[in-house]
C-alpha atoms as a PDB file:
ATOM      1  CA  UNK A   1     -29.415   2.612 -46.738  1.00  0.00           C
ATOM      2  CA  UNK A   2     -32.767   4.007 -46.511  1.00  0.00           C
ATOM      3  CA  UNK A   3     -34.499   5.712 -48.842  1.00  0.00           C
ATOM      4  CA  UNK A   4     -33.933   9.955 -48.000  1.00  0.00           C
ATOM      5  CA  UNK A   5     -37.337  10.609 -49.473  1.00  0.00           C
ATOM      6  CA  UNK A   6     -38.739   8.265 -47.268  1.00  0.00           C
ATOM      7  CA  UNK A   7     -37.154  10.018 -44.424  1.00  0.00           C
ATOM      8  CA  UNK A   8     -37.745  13.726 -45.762  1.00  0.00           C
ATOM      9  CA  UNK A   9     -41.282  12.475 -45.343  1.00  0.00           C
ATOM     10  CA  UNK A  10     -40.964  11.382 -41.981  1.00  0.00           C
ATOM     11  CA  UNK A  11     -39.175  14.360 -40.887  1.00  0.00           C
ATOM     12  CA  UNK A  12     -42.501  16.315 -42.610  1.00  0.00           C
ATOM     13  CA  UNK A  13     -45.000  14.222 -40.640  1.00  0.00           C
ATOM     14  CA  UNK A  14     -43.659  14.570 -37.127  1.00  0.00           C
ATOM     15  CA  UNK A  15     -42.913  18.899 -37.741  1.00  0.00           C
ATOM     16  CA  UNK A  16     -47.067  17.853 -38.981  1.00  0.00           C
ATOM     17  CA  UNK A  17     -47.503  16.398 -35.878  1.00  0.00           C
ATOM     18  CA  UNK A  18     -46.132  18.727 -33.848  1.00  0.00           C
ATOM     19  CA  UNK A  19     -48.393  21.542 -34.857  1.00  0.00           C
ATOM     20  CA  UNK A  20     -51.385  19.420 -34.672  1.00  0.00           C
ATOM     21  CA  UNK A  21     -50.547  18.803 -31.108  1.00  0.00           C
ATOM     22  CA  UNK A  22     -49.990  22.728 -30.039  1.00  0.00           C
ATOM     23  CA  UNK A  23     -53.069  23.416 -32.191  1.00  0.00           C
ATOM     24  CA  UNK A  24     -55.186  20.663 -30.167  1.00  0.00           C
ATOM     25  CA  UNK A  25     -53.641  21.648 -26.506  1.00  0.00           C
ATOM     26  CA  UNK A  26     -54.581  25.374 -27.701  1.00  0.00           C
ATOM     27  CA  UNK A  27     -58.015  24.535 -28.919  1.00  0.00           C
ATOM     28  CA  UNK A  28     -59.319  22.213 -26.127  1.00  0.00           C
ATOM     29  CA  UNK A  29     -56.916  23.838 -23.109  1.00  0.00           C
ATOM     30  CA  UNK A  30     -54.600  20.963 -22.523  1.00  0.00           C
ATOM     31  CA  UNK A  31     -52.490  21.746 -19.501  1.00  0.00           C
ATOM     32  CA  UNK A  32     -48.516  23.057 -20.240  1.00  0.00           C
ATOM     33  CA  UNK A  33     -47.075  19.642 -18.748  1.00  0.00           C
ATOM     34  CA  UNK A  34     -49.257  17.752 -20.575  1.00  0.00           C
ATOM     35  CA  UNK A  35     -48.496  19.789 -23.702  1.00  0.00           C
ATOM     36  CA  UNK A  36     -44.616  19.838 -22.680  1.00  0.00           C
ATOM     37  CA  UNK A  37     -44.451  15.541 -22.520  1.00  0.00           C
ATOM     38  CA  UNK A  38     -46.205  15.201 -25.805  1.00  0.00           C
ATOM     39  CA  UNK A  39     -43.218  17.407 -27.144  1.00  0.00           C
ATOM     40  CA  UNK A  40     -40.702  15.934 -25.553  1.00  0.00           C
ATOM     41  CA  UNK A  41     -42.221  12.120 -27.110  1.00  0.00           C
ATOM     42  CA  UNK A  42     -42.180  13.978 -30.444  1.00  0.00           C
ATOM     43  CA  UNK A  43     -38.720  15.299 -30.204  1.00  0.00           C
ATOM     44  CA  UNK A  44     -37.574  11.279 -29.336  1.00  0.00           C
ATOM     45  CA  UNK A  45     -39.068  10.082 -32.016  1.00  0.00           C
ATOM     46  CA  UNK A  46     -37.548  12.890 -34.551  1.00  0.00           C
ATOM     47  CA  UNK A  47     -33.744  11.875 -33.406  1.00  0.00           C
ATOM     48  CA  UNK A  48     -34.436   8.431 -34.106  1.00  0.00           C
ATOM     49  CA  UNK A  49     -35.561   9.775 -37.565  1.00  0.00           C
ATOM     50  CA  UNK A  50     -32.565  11.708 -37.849  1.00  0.00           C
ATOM     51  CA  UNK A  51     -30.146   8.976 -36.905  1.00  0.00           C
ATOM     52  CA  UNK A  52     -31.365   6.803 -39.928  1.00  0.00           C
ATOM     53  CA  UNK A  53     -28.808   6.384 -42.364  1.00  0.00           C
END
């Protein structure tokens, strides 16, 4: 079983993550589909977090 603070801080770094991102497309004008696929590789990565037992 793994460790839930370990995952609690997992969780925390990829919502971290995701903000960085829409702050970085915002700041330097990254296009939406760019923007939209960096999301969507976040999101993957976040169920895989949230499948871990």
């Amino acid at each position: 079983m793994a460790d839930k603070n370990s995952i609690r801080d997992a969780e925390n770094s990829v919502r971290d993550l995701k903000n960085w991102i829409f702050v970085l497309a915002k700041e330097h004008g990254l296009p939406q589909d760019a923007l939209d696929e960096l999301h969507k590789r976040v999101d993957e990565v976040a169920v895989k977090i949230g499948k871990i037992k």
